[in-house]
Protein backbone atom coordinates (compact mmCIF):
# COMPACT_ATOMS: atom_id res chain seq x y z
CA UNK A 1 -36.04 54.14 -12.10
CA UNK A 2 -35.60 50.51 -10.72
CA UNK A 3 -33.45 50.09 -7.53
CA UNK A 4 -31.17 48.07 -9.85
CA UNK A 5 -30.48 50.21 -11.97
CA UNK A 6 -29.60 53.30 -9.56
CA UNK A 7 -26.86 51.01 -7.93
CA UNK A 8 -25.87 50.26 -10.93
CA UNK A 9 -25.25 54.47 -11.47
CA UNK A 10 -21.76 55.69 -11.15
CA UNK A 11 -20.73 59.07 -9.52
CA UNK A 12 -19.14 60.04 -13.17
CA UNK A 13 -22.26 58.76 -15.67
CA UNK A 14 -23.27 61.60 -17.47
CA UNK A 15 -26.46 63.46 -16.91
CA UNK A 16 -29.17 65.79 -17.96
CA UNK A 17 -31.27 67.85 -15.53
CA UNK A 18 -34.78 68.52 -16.86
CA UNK A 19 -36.59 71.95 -14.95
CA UNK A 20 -39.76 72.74 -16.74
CA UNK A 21 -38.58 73.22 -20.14
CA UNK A 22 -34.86 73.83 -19.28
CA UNK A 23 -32.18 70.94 -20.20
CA UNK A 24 -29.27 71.48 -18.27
CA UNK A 25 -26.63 68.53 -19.18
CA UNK A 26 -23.56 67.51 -16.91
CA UNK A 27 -20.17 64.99 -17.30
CA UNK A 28 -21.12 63.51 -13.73
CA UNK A 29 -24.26 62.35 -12.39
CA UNK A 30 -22.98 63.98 -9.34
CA UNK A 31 -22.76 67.42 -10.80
CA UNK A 32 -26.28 66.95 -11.70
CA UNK A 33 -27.58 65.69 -8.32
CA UNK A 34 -26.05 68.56 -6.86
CA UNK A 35 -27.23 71.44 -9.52
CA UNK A 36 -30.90 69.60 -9.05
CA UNK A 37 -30.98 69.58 -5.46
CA UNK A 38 -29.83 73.12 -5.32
CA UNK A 39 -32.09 74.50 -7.17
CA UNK A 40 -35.25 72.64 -7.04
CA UNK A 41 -35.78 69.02 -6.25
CA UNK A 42 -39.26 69.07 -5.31
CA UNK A 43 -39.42 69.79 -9.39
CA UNK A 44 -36.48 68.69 -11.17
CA UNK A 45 -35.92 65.50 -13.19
CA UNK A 46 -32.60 63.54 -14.25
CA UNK A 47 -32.19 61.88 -17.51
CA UNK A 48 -29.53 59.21 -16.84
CA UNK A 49 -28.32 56.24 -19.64
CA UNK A 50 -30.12 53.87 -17.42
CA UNK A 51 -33.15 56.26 -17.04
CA UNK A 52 -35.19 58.36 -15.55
CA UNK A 53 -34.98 59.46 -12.01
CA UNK A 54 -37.67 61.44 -10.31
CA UNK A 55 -37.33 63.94 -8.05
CA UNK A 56 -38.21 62.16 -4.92
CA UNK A 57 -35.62 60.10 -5.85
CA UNK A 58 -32.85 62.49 -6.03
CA UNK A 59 -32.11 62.70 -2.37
CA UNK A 60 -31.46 58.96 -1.18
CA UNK A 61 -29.30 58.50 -4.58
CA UNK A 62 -27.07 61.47 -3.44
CA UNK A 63 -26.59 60.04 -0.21
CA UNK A 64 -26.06 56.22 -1.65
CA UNK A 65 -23.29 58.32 -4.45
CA UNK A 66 -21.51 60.10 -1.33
CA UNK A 67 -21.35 57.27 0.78
């Protein structure tokens, strides 16, 4: 995802965190972020309606969404 775009992402966009095969969906991006970095981030991926993010980009948009 384009640096754009992820400030453009809002702590209550909806989300969908991919884990292999596994789709786990969420009401807040934030929800998602945290369920991700929880559980795997070196692995998991988040669907958002602006994209894709990748998992070494989960991290600094946590810390950009708690700020």
């Amino acid at each position: 995802m384009e640096t754009d775009d992820m400030a453009r992402l809002k702590p209550t966009d909806p989300a969908t965190v991919l884990l292999g095969e596994d789709r786990h969906h969420f009401a807040s991006i934030e929800d998602a972020l945290r369920f991700a970095l929880g559980t795997a981030a070196h692995r998991a991926w988040v669907i958002t309606d602006r994209g894709l993010l990748a998992p070494e980009d989960l991290p600094r948009l946590a810390q950009r969404l708690a700020a």
